[in-house]
N, C-alpha and C. Protein backbone atom coordinates (compact mmCIF):
# COMPACT_ATOMS: atom_id res chain seq x y z
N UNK A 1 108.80 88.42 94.89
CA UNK A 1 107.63 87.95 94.19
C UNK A 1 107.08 89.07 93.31
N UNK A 2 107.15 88.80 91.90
CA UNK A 2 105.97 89.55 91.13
C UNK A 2 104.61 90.27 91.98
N UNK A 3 104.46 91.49 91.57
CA UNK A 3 102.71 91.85 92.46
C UNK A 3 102.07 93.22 91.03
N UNK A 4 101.40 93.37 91.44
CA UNK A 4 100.33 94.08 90.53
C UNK A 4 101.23 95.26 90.30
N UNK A 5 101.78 96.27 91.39
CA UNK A 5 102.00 97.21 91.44
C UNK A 5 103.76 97.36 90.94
N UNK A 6 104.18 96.66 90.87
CA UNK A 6 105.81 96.38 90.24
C UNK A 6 105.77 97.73 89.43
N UNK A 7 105.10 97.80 88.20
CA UNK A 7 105.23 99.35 87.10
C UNK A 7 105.69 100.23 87.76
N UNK A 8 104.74 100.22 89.12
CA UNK A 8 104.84 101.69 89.49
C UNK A 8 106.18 102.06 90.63
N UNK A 9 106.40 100.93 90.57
CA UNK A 9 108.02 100.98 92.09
C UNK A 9 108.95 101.04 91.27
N UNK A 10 110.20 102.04 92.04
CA UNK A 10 111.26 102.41 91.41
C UNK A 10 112.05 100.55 91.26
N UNK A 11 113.11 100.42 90.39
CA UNK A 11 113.57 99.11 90.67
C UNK A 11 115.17 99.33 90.13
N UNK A 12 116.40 99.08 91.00
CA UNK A 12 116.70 97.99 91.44
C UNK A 12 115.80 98.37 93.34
N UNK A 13 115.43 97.18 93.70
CA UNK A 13 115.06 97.80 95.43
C UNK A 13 116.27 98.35 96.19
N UNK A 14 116.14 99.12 96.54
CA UNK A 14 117.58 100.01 97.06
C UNK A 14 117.23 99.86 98.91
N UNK A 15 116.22 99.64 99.28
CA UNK A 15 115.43 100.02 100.52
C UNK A 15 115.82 99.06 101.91
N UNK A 16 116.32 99.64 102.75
CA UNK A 16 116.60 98.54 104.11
C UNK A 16 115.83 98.04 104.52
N UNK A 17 115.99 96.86 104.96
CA UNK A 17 114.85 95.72 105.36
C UNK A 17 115.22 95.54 106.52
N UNK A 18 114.49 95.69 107.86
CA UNK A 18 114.63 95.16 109.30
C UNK A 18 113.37 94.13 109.42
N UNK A 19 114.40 92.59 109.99
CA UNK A 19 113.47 91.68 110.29
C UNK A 19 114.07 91.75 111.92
N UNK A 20 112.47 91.69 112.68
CA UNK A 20 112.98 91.43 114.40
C UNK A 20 111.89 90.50 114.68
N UNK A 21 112.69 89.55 115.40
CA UNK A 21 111.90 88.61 116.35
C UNK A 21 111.48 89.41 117.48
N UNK A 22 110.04 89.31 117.90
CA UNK A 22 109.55 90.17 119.13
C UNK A 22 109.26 89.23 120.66
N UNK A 23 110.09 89.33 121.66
CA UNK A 23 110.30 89.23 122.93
C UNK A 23 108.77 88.91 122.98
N UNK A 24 108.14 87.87 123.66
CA UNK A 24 106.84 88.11 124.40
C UNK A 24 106.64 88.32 125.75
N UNK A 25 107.61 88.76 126.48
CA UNK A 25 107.78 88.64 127.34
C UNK A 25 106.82 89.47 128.42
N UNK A 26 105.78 88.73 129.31
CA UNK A 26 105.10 89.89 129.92
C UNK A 26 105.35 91.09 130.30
N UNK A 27 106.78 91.10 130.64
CA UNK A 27 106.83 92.34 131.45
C UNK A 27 107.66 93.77 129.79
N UNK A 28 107.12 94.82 129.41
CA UNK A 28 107.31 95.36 128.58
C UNK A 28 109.06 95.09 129.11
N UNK A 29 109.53 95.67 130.17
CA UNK A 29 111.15 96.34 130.58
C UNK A 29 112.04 95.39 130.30
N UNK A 30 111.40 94.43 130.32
CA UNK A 30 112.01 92.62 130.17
C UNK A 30 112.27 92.30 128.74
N UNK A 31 111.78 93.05 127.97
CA UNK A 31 111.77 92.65 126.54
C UNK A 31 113.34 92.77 125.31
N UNK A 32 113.80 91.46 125.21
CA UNK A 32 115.07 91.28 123.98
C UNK A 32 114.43 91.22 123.16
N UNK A 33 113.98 91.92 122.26
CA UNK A 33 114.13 91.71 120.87
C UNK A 33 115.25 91.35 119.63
N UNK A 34 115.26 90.97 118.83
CA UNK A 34 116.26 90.45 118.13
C UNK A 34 116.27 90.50 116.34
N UNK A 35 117.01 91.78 116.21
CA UNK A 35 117.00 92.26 114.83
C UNK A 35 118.06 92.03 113.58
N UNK A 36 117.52 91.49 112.58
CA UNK A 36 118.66 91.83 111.46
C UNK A 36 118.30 93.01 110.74
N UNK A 37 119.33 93.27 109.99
CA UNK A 37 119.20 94.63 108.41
C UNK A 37 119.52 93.85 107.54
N UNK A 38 119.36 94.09 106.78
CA UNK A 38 119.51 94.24 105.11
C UNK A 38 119.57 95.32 104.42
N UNK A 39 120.83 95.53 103.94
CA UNK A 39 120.82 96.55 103.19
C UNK A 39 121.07 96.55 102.13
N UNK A 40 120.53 96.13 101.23
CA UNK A 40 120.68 95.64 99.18
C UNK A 40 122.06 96.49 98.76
N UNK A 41 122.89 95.95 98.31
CA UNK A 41 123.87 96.54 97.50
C UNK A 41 123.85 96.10 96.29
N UNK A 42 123.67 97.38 95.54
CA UNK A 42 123.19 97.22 93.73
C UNK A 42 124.51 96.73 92.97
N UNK A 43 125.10 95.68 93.10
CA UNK A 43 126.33 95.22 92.08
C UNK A 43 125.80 94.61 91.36
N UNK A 44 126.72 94.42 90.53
CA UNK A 44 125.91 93.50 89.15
C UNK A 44 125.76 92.20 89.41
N UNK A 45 126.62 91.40 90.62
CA UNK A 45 126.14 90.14 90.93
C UNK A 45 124.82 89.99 92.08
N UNK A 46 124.47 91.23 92.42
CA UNK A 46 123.16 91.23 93.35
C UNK A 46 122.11 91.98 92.48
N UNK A 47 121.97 91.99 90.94
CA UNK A 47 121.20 92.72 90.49
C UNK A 47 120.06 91.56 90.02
N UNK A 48 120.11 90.31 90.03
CA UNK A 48 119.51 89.20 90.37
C UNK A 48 118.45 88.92 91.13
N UNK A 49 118.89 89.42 92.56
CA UNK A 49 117.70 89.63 93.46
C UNK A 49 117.31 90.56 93.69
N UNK A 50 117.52 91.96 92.90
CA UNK A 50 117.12 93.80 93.07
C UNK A 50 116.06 93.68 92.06
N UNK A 51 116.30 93.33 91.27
CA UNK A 51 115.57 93.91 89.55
C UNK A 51 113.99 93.54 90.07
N UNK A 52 113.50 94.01 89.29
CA UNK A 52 112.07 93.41 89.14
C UNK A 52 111.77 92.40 88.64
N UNK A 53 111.16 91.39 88.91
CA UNK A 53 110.69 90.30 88.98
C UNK A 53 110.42 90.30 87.53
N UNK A 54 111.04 89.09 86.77
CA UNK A 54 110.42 89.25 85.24
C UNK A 54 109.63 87.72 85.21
N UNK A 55 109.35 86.66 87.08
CA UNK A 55 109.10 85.75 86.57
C UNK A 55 108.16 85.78 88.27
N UNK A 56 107.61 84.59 88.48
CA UNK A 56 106.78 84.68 89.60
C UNK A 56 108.03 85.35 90.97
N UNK A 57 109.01 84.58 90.99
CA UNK A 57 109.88 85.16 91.83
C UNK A 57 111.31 85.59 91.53
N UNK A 58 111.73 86.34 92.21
CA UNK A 58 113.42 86.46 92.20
C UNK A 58 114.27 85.19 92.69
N UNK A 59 115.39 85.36 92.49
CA UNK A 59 116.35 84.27 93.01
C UNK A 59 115.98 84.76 94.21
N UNK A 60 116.48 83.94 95.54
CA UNK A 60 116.55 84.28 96.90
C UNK A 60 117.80 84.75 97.72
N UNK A 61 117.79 84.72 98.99
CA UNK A 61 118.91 85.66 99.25
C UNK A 61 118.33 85.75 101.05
N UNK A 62 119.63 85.70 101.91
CA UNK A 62 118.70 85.78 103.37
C UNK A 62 119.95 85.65 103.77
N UNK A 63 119.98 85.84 105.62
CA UNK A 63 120.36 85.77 106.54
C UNK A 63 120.96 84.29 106.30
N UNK A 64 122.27 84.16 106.93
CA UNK A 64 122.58 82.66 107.10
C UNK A 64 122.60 82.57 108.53
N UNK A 65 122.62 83.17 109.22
CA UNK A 65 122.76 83.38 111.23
C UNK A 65 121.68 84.45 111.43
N UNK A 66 120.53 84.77 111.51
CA UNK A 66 119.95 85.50 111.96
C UNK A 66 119.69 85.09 113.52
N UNK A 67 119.33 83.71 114.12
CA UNK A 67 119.06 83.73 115.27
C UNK A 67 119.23 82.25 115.42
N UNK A 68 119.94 81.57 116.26
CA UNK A 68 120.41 80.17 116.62
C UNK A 68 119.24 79.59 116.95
N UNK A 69 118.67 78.08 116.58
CA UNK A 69 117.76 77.46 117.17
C UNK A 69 117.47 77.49 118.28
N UNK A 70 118.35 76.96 118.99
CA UNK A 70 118.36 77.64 120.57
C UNK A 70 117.34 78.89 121.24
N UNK A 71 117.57 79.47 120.30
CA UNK A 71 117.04 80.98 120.99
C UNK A 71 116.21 81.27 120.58
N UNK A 72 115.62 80.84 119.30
CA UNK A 72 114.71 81.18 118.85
C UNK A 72 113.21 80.76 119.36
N UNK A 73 113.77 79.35 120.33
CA UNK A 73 112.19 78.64 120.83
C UNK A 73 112.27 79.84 121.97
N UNK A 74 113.18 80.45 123.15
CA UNK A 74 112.90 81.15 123.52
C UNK A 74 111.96 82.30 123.15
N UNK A 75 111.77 82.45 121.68
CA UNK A 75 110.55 83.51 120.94
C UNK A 75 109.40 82.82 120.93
N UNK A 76 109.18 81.35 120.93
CA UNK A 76 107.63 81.09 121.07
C UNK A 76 106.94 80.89 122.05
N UNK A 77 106.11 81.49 122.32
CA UNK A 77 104.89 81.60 123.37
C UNK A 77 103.63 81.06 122.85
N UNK A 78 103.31 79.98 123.32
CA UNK A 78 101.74 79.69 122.61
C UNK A 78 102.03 79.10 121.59
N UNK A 79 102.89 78.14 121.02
CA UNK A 79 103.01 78.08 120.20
C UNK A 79 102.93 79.08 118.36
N UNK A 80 103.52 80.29 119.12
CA UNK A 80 103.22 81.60 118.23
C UNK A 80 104.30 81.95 118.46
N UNK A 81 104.75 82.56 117.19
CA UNK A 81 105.93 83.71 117.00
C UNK A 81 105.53 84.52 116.24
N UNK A 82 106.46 86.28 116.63
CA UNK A 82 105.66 87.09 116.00
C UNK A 82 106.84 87.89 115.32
N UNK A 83 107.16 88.16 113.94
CA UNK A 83 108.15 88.89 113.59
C UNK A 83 107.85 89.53 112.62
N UNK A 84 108.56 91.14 113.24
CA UNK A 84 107.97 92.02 113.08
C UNK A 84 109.03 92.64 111.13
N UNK A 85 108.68 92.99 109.98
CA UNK A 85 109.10 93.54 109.22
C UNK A 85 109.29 95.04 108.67
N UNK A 86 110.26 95.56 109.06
CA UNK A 86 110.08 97.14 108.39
C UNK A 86 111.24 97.21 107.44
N UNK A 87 110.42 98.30 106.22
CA UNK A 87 111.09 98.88 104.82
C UNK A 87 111.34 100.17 105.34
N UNK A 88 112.79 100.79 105.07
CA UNK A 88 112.97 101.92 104.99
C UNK A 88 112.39 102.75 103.59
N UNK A 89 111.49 103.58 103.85
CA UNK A 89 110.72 104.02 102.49
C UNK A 89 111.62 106.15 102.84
N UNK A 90 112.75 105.66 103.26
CA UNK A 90 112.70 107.50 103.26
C UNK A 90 113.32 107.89 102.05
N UNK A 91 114.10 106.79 101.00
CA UNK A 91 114.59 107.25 99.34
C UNK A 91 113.55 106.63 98.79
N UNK A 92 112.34 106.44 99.26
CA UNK A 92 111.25 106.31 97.86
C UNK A 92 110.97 107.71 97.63
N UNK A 93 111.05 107.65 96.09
CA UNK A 93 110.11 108.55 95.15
C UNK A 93 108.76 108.78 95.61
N UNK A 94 108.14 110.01 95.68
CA UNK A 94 106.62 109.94 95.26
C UNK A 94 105.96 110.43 94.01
């Protein structure tokens, strides 16, 4: 998605993306969590979804198996799921 600050970010996004489904499980020791990566590879047919946004959004791009239906209701508690996102920012520029 387009955002205010686009100018100022390096672009193609080069940066690893970890998505994890988080275990609710009471007991901390008890806890599966369940993670993908992403790691952008800058080719010219993925430069589509790297570049900067020249429109509200990029093409899309995702996991086709990240986590089987099945298992995934095992992640809701309360009718809540909680998943957690981290950017590797250690090749950003400052």
């Amino acid at each position: 998605m387009r955002g205010e600050f686009d100018a100022l970010l390096p672009w193609p996004f080069v940066h690893k993306v970890t998505f994890t489904l988080m275990d609710q499980n009471s007991f901390e020791g008890n806890r599966n969590n369940k993670s993908y990566v992403v790691k952008p590879i800058t080719s010219r047919e993925n430069r589509v979804f790297l570049e900067r946004p020249v429109s509200e959004r990029n093409a899309a791009f995702g996991a086709q198996k990240f986590c089987d239906l099945a298992q995934l209701e095992s992640f809701i508690v309360d009718d809540t799921i909680f998943v957690k996102c981290s950017v590797d920012l250690e090749t950003m520029p400052l």
